[in-house]
C-alpha atoms as a PDB file:
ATOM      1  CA  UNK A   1      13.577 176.226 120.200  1.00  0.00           C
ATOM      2  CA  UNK A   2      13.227 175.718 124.178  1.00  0.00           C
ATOM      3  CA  UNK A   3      10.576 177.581 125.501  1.00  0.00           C
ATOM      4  CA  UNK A   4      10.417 178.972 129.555  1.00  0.00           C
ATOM      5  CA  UNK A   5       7.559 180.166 131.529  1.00  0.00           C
ATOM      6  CA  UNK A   6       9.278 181.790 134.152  1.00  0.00           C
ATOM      7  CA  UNK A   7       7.346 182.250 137.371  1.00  0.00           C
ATOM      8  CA  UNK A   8       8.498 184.558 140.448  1.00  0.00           C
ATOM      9  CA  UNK A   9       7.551 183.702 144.354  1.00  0.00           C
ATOM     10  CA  UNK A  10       8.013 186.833 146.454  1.00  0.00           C
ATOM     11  CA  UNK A  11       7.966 185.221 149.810  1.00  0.00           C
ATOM     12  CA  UNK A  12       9.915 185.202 152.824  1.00  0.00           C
ATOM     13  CA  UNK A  13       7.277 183.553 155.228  1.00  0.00           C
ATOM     14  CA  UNK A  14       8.702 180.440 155.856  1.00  0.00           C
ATOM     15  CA  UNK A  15      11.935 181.264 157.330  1.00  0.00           C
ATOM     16  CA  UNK A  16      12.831 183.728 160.205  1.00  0.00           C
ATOM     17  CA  UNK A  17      15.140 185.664 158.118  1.00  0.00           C
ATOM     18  CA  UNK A  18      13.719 188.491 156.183  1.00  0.00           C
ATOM     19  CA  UNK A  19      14.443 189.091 152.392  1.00  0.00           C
ATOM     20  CA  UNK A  20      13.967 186.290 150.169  1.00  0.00           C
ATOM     21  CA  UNK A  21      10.968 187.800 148.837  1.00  0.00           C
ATOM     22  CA  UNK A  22      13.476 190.069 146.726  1.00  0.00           C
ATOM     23  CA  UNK A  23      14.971 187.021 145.205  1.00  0.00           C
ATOM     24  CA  UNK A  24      12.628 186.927 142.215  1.00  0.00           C
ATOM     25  CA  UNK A  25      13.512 190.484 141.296  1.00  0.00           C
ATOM     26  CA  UNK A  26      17.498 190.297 142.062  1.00  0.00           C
ATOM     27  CA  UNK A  27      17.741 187.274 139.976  1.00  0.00           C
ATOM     28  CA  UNK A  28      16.021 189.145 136.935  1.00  0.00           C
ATOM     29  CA  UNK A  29      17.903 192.334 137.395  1.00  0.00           C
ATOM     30  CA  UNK A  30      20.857 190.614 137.003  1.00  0.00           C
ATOM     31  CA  UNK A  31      19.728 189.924 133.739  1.00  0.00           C
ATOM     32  CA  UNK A  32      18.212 186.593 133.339  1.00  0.00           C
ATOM     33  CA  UNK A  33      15.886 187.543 130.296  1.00  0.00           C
ATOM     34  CA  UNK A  34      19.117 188.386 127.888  1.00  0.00           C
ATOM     35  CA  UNK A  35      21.111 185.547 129.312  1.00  0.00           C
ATOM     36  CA  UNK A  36      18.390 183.138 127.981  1.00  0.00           C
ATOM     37  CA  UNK A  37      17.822 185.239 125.470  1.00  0.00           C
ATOM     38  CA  UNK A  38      21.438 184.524 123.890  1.00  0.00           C
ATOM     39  CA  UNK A  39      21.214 180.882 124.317  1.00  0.00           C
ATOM     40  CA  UNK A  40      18.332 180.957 121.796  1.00  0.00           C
ATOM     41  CA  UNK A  41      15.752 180.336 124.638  1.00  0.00           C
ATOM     42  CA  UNK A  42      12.156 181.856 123.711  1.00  0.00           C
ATOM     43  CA  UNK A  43      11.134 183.651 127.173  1.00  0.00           C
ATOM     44  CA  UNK A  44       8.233 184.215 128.572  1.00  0.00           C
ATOM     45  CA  UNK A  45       7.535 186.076 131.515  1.00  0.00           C
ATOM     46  CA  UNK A  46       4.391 185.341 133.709  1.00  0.00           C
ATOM     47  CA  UNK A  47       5.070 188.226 136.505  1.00  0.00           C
ATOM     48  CA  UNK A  48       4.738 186.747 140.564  1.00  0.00           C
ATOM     49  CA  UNK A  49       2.561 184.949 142.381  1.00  0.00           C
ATOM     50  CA  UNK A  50       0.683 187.329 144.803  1.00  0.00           C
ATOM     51  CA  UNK A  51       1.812 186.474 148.249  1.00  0.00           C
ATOM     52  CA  UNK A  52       1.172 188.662 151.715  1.00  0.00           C
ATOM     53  CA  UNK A  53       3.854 190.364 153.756  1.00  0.00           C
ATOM     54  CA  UNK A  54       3.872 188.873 157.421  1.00  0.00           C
ATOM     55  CA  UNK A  55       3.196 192.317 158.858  1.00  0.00           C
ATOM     56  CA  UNK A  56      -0.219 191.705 157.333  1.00  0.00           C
ATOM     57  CA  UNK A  57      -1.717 188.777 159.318  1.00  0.00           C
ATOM     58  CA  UNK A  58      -1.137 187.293 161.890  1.00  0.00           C
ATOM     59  CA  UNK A  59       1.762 183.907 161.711  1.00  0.00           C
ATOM     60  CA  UNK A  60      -1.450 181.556 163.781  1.00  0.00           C
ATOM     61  CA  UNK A  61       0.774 178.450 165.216  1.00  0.00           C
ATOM     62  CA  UNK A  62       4.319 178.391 166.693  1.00  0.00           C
ATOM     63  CA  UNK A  63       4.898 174.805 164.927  1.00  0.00           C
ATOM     64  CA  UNK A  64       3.789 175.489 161.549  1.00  0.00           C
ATOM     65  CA  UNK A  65       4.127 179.612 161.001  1.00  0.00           C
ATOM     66  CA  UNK A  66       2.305 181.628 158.229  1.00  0.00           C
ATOM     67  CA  UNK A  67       0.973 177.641 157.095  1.00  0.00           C
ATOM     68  CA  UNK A  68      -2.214 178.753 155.286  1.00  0.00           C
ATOM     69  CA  UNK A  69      -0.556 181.698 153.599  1.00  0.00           C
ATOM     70  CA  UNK A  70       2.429 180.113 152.255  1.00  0.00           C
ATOM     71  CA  UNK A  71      -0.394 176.920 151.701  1.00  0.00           C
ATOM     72  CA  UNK A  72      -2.400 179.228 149.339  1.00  0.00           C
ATOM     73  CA  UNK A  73       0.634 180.798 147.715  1.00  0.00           C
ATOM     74  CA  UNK A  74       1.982 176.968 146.880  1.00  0.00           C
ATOM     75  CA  UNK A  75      -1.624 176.018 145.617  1.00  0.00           C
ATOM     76  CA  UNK A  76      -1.760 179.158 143.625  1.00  0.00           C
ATOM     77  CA  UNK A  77       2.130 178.094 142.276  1.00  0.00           C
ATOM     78  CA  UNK A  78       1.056 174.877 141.537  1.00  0.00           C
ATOM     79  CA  UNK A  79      -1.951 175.703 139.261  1.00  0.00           C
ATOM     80  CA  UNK A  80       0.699 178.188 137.146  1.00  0.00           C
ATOM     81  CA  UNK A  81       3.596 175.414 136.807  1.00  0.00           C
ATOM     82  CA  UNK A  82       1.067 172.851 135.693  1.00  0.00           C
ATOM     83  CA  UNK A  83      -0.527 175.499 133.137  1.00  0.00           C
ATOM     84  CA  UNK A  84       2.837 176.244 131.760  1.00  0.00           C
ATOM     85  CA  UNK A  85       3.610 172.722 130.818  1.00  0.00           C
ATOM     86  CA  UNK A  86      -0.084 172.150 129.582  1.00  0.00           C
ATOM     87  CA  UNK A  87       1.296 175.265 127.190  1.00  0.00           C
ATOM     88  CA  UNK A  88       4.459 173.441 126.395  1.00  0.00           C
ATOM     89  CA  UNK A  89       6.680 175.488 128.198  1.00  0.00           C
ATOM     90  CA  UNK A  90       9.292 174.673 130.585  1.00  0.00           C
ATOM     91  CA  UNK A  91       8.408 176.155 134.391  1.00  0.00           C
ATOM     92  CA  UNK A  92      10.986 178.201 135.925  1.00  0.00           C
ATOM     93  CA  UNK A  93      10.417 179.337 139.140  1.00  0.00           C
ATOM     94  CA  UNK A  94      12.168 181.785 141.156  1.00  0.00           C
ATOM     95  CA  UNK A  95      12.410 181.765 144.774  1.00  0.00           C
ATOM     96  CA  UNK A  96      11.341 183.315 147.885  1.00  0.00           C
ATOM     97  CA  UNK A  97      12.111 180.431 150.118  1.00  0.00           C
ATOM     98  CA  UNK A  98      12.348 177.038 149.539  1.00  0.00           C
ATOM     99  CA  UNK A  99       8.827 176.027 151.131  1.00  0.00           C
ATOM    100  CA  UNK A 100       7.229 177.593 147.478  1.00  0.00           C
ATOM    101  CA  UNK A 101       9.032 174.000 146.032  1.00  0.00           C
ATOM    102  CA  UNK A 102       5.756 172.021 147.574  1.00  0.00           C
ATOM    103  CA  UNK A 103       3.422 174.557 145.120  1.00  0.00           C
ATOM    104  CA  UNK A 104       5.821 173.743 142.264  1.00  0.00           C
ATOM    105  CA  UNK A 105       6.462 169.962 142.419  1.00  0.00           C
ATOM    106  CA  UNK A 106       2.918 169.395 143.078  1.00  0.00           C
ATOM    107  CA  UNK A 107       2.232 171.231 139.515  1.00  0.00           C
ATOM    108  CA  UNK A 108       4.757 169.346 137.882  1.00  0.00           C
ATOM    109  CA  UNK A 109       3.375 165.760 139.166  1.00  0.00           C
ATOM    110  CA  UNK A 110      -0.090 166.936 138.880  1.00  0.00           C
ATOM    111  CA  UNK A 111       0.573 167.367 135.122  1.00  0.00           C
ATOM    112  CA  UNK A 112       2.435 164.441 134.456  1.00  0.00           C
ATOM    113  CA  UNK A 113      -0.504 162.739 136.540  1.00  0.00           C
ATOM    114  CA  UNK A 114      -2.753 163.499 134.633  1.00  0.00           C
ATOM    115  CA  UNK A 115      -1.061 161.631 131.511  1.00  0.00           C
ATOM    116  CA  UNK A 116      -0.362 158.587 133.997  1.00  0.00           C
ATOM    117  CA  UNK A 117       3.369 159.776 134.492  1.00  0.00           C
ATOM    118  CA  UNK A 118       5.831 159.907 137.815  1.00  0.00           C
ATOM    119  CA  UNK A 119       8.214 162.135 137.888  1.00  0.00           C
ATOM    120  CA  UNK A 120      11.405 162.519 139.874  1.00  0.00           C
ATOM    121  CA  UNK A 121      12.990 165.139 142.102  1.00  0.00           C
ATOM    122  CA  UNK A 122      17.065 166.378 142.811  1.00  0.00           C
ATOM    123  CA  UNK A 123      17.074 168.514 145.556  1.00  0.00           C
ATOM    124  CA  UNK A 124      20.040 170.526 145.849  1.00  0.00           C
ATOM    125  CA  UNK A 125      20.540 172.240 149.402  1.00  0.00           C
ATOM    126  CA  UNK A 126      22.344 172.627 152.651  1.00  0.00           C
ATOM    127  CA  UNK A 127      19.172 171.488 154.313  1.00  0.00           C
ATOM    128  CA  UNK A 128      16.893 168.188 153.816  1.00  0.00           C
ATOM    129  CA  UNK A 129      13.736 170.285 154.625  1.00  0.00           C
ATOM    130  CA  UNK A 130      11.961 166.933 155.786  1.00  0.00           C
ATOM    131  CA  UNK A 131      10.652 168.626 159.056  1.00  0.00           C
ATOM    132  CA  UNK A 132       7.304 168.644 159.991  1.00  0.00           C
ATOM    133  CA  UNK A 133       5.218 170.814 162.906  1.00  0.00           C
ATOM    134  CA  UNK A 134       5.527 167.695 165.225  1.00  0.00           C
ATOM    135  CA  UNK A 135       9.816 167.464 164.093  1.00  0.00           C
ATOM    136  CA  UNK A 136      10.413 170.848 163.604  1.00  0.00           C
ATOM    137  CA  UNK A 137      12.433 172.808 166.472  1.00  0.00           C
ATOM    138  CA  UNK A 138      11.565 176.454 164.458  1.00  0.00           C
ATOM    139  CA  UNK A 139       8.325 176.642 163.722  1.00  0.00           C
ATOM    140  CA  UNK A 140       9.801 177.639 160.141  1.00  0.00           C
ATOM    141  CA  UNK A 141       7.924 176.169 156.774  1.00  0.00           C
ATOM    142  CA  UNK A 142      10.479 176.576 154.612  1.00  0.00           C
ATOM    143  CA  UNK A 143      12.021 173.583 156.634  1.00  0.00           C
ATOM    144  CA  UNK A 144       9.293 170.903 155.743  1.00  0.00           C
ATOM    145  CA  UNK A 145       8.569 171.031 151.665  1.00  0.00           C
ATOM    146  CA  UNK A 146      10.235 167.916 150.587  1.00  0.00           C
ATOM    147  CA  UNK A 147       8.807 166.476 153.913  1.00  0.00           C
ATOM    148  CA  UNK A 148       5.094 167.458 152.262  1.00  0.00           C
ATOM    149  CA  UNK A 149       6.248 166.036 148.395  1.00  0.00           C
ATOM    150  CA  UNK A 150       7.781 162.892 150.062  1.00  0.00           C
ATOM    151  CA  UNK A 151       3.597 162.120 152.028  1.00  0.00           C
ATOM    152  CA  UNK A 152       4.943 163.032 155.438  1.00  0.00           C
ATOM    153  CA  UNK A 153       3.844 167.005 156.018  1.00  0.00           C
ATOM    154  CA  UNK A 154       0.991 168.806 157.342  1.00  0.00           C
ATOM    155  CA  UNK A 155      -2.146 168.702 154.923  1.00  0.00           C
ATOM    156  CA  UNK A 156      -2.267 172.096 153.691  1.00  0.00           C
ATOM    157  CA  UNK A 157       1.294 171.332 151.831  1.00  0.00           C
ATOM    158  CA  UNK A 158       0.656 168.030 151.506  1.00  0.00           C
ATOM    159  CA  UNK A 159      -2.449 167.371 149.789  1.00  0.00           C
ATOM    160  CA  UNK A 160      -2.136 170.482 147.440  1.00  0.00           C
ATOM    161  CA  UNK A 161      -3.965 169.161 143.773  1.00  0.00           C
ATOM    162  CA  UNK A 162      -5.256 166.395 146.039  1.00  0.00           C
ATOM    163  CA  UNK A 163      -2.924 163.647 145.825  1.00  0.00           C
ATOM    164  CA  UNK A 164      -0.018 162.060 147.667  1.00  0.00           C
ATOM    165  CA  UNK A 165       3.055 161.888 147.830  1.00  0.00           C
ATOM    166  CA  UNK A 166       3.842 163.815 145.067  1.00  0.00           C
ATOM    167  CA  UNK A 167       7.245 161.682 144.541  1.00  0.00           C
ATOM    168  CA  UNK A 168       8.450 158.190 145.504  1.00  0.00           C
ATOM    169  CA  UNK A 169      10.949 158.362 147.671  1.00  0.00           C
ATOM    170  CA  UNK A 170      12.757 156.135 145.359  1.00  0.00           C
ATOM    171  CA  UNK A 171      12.780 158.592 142.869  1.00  0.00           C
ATOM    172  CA  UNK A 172      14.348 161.671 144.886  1.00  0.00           C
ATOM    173  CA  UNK A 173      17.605 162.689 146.248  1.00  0.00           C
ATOM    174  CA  UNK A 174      19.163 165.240 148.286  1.00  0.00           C
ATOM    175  CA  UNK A 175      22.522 166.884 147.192  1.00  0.00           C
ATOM    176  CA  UNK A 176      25.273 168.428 149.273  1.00  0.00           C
ATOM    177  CA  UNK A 177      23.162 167.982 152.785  1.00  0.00           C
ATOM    178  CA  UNK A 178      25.516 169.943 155.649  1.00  0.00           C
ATOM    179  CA  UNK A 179      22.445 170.837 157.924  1.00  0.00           C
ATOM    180  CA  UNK A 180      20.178 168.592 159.202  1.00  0.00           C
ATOM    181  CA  UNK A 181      17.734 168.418 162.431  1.00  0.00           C
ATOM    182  CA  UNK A 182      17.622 165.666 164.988  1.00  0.00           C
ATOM    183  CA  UNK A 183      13.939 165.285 164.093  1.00  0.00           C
ATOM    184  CA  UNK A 184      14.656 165.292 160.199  1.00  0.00           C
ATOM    185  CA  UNK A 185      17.112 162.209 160.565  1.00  0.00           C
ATOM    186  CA  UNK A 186      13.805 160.088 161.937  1.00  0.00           C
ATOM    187  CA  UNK A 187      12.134 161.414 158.578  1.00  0.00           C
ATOM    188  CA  UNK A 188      14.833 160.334 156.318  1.00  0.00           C
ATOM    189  CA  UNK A 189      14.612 156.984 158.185  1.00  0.00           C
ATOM    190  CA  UNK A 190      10.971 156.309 157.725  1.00  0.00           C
ATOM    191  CA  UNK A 191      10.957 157.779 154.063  1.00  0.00           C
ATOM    192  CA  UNK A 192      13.987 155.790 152.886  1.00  0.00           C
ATOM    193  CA  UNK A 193      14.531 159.270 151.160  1.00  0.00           C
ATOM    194  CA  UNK A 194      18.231 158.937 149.254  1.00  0.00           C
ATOM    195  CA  UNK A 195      20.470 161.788 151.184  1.00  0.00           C
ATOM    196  CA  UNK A 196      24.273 162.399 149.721  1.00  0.00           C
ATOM    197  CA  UNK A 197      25.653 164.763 152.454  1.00  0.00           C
ATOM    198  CA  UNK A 198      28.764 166.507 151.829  1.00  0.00           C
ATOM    199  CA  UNK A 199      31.137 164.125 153.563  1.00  0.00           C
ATOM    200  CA  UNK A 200      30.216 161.490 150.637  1.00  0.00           C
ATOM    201  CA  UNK A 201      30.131 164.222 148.278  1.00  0.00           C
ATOM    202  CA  UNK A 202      33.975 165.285 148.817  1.00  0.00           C
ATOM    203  CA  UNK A 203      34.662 161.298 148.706  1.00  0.00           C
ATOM    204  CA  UNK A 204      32.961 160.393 145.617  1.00  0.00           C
ATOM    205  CA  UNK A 205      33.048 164.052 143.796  1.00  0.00           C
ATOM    206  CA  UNK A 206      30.096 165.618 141.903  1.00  0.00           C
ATOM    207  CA  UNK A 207      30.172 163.599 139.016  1.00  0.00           C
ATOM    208  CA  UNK A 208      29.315 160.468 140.467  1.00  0.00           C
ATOM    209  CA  UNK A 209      26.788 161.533 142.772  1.00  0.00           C
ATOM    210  CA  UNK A 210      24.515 163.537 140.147  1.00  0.00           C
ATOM    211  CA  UNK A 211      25.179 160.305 137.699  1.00  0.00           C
ATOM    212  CA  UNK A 212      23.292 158.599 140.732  1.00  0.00           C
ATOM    213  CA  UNK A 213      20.780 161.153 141.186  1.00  0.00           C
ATOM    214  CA  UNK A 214      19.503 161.813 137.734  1.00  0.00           C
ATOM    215  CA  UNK A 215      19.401 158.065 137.164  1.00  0.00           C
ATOM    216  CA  UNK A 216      17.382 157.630 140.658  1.00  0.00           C
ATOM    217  CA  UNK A 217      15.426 160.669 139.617  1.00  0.00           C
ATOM    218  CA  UNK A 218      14.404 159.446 135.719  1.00  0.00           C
ATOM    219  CA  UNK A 219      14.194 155.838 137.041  1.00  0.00           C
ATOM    220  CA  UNK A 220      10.301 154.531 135.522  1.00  0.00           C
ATOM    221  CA  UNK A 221       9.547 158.711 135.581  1.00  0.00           C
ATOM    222  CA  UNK A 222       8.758 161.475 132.671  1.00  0.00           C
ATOM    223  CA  UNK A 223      11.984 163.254 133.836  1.00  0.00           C
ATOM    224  CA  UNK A 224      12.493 164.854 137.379  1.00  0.00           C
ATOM    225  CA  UNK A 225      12.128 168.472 138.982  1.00  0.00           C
ATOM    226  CA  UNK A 226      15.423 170.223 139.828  1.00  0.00           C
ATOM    227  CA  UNK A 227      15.431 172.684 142.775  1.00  0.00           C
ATOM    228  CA  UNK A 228      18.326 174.393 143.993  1.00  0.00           C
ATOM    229  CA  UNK A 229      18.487 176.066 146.986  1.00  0.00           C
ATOM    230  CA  UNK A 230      21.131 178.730 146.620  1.00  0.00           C
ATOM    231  CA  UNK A 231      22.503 177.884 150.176  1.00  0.00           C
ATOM    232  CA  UNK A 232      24.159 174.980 149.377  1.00  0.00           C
ATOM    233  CA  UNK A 233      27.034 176.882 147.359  1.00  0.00           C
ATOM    234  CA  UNK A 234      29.610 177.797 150.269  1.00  0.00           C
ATOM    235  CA  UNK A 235      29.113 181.341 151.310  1.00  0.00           C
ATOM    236  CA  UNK A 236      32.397 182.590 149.947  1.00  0.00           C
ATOM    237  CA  UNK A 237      30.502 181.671 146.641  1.00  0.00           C
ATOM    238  CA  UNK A 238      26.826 183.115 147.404  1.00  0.00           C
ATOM    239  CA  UNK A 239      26.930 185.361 150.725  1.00  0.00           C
ATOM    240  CA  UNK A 240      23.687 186.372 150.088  1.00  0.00           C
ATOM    241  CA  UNK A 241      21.332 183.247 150.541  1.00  0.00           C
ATOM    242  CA  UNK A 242      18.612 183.179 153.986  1.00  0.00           C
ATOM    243  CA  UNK A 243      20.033 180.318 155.605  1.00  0.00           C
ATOM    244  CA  UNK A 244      23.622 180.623 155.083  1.00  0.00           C
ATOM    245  CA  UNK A 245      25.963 177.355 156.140  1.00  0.00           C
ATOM    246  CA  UNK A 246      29.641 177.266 155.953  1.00  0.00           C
ATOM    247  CA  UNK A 247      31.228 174.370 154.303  1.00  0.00           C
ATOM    248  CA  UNK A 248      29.261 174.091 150.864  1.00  0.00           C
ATOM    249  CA  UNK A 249      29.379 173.263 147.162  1.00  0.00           C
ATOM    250  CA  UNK A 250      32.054 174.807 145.103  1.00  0.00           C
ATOM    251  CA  UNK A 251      31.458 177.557 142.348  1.00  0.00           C
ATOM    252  CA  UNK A 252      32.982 174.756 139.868  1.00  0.00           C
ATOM    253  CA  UNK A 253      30.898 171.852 141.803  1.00  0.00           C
ATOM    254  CA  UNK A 254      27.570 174.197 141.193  1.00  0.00           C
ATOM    255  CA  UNK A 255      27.728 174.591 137.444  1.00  0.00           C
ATOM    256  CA  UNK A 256      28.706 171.073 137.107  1.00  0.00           C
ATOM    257  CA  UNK A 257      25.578 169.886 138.828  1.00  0.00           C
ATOM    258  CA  UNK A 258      23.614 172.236 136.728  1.00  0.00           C
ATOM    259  CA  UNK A 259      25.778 171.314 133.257  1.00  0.00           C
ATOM    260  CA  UNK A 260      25.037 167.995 134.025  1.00  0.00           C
ATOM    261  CA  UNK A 261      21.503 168.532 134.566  1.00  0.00           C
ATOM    262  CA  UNK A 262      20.915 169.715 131.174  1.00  0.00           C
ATOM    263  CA  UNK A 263      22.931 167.230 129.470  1.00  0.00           C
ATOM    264  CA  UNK A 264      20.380 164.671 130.683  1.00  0.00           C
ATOM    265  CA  UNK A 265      17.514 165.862 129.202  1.00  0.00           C
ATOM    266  CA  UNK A 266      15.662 164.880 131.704  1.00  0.00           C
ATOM    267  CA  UNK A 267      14.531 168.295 133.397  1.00  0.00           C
ATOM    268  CA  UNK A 268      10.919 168.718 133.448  1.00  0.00           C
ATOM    269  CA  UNK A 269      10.546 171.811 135.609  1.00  0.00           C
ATOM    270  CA  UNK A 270      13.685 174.059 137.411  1.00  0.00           C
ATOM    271  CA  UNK A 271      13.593 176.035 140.660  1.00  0.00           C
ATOM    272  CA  UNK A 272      15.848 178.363 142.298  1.00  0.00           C
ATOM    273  CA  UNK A 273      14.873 179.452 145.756  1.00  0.00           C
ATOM    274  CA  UNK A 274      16.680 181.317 148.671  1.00  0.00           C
ATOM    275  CA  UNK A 275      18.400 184.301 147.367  1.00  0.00           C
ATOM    276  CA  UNK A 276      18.172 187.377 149.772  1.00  0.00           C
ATOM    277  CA  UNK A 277      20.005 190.662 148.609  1.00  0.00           C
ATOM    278  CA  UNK A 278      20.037 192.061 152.224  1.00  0.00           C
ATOM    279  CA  UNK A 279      22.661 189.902 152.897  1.00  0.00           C
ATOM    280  CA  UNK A 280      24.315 189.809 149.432  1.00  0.00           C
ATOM    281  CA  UNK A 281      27.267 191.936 148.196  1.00  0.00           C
ATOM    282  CA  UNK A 282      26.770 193.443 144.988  1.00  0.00           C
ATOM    283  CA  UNK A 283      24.127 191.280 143.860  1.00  0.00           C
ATOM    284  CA  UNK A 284      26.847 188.113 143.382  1.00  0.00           C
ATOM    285  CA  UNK A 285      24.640 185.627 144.673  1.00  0.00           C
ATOM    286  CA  UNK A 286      21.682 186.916 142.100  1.00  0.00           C
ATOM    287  CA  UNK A 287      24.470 186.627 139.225  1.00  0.00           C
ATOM    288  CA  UNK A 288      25.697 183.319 139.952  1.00  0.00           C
ATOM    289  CA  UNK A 289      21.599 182.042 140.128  1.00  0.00           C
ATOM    290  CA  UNK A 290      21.383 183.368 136.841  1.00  0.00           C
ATOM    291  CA  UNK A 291      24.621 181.627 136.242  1.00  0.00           C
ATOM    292  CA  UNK A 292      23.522 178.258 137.104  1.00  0.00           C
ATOM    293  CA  UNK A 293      19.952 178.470 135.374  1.00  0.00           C
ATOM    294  CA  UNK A 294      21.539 178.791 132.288  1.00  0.00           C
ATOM    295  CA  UNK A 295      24.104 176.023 132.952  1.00  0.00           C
ATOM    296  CA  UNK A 296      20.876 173.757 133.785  1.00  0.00           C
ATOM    297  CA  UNK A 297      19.228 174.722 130.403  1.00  0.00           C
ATOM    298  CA  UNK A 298      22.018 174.542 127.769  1.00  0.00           C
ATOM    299  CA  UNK A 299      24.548 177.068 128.328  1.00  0.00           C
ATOM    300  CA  UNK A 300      28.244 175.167 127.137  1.00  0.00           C
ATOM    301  CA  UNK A 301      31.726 176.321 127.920  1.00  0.00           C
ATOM    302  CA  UNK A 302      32.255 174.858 123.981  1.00  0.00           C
END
């Protein structure tokens, strides 16, 4: 029987839209526990991660805003994922916004470290999230994660378990890109990170590119770390998501990725990240995340 830790992140401090915090709770309300439940998945519910509102401190520099809160909050992340797999179970995180994913890849490769394992990373998003303070035209964190997994971020994100990078570029890919800064192109550059935007997504269809990216991503590695960032999914699909960007992934395209996913075996840790019911209608966008984690951990049409 599959066993899953699941792990909420009640934060909204890296972007400068309010309500991703929620998106731990929306996605369980819409009943996450009994959908796992009926695919014969044991459960296991480890509550959130305590992270501070923003009205409680002060954000400290325009380039890199709330830094050593959301730092803390990833470290704190990070010790839970990596305790979950030391427990054999499988870490699912819920999202809060997508700067958490440096706290739960750097778990996942710090316990895989430790038995002298890589592991790999799909990142599925509207956004490469390779800023950093220096690249970054917000100021927002939850733009410079995969910049922090990838070696190239500030320190607190960076260095979190005290390694880096977490990942080899080699062994990471972005899906369904749509959104990306002048300063983040430069990144991809110097990181030789693998980035399938969705122009060569509509050309070569979702099949081919995830064939590409879990064979990239379990290339020489223990299996990779899935995140998907909820924004990616065109909005007609999941209106309520913090960073909204017309254009995306299909319903069909979604659970695909996520179908395929699971049929690789290969999934060491999942995250979703980026749902925000004040923008949502009827809690759809919580449904369909609880729709695609149970496409990425078994769930069949037959």
């Amino acid at each position: 029987m599959k066993k899953v830790r699941i792990i909420g992140v009640p934060m909204d401090l890296g972007g400068n839209r309010r309500g991703v915090d929620m998106g731990p709770s929306v996605i369980r309300v819409a009943g996450l526990h009994e959908r796992l439940g009926d695919l014969g998945i044991a459960v296991e519910d480890s509550g959130n991660i305590e992270v501070r509102i923003a009205e409680e401190f002060d954000y400290g520099h325009e380039d890199r805003m709330y830094l050593e809160e959301i730092s803390q909050a990833c470290r704190r992340l990070a010790d839970r994922v990596c305790r979950a797999l030391s427990e054999d179970r499988l870490p699912l995180v819920l999202g809060g916004d997508h700067s958490i994913a440096a706290g739960s890849v750097a778990g996942t490769a710090s316990f895989h470290r430790g038995r002298g394992e890589r592991i790999g990373l799909i990142w599925i998003d509207a956004h490469t999230d390779l800023n950093t303070p220096e690249s970054s035209p917000s100021g927002n964190v939850h733009g410079m994660p995969l910049a922090a997994i990838l070696g190239l971020g500030p320190p607190e994100l960076r260095d979190i378990h005290g390694f880096s990078p977490k990942v080899d570029a080699a062994n990471a890919v972005v899906i369904g890109a749509r959104s990306i800064d002048a300063g983040e192109k430069e990144n991809i550059r110097r990181s030789g990170l693998r980035v399938v935007t969705m122009k060569e997504l509509d050309m070569r269809g979702m099949p081919a590119v995830m064939e590409e990216a879990i064979a990239r991503a379990s290339n020489g590695t223990a299996g990779f770390h899935c995140t998907f960032d909820l924004d990616v999914v065109d909005p007609r699909f999941a209106p309520g998501v913090g960073t909204p960007v017309m254009g995306g992934i299909t319903y069909r395209e979604s659970h695909l990725a996520m179908e395929m996913v699971s049929d690789s075996q290969r999934l060491l840790s999942l995250e979703v990240v980026e749902v925000n019911p004040v923008l949502d209608e009827e809690n759809s966008t919580g449904l369909l995340a609880v729709e695609l984690i149970c496409s990425a951990l078994g769930k069949k049409i037959l």
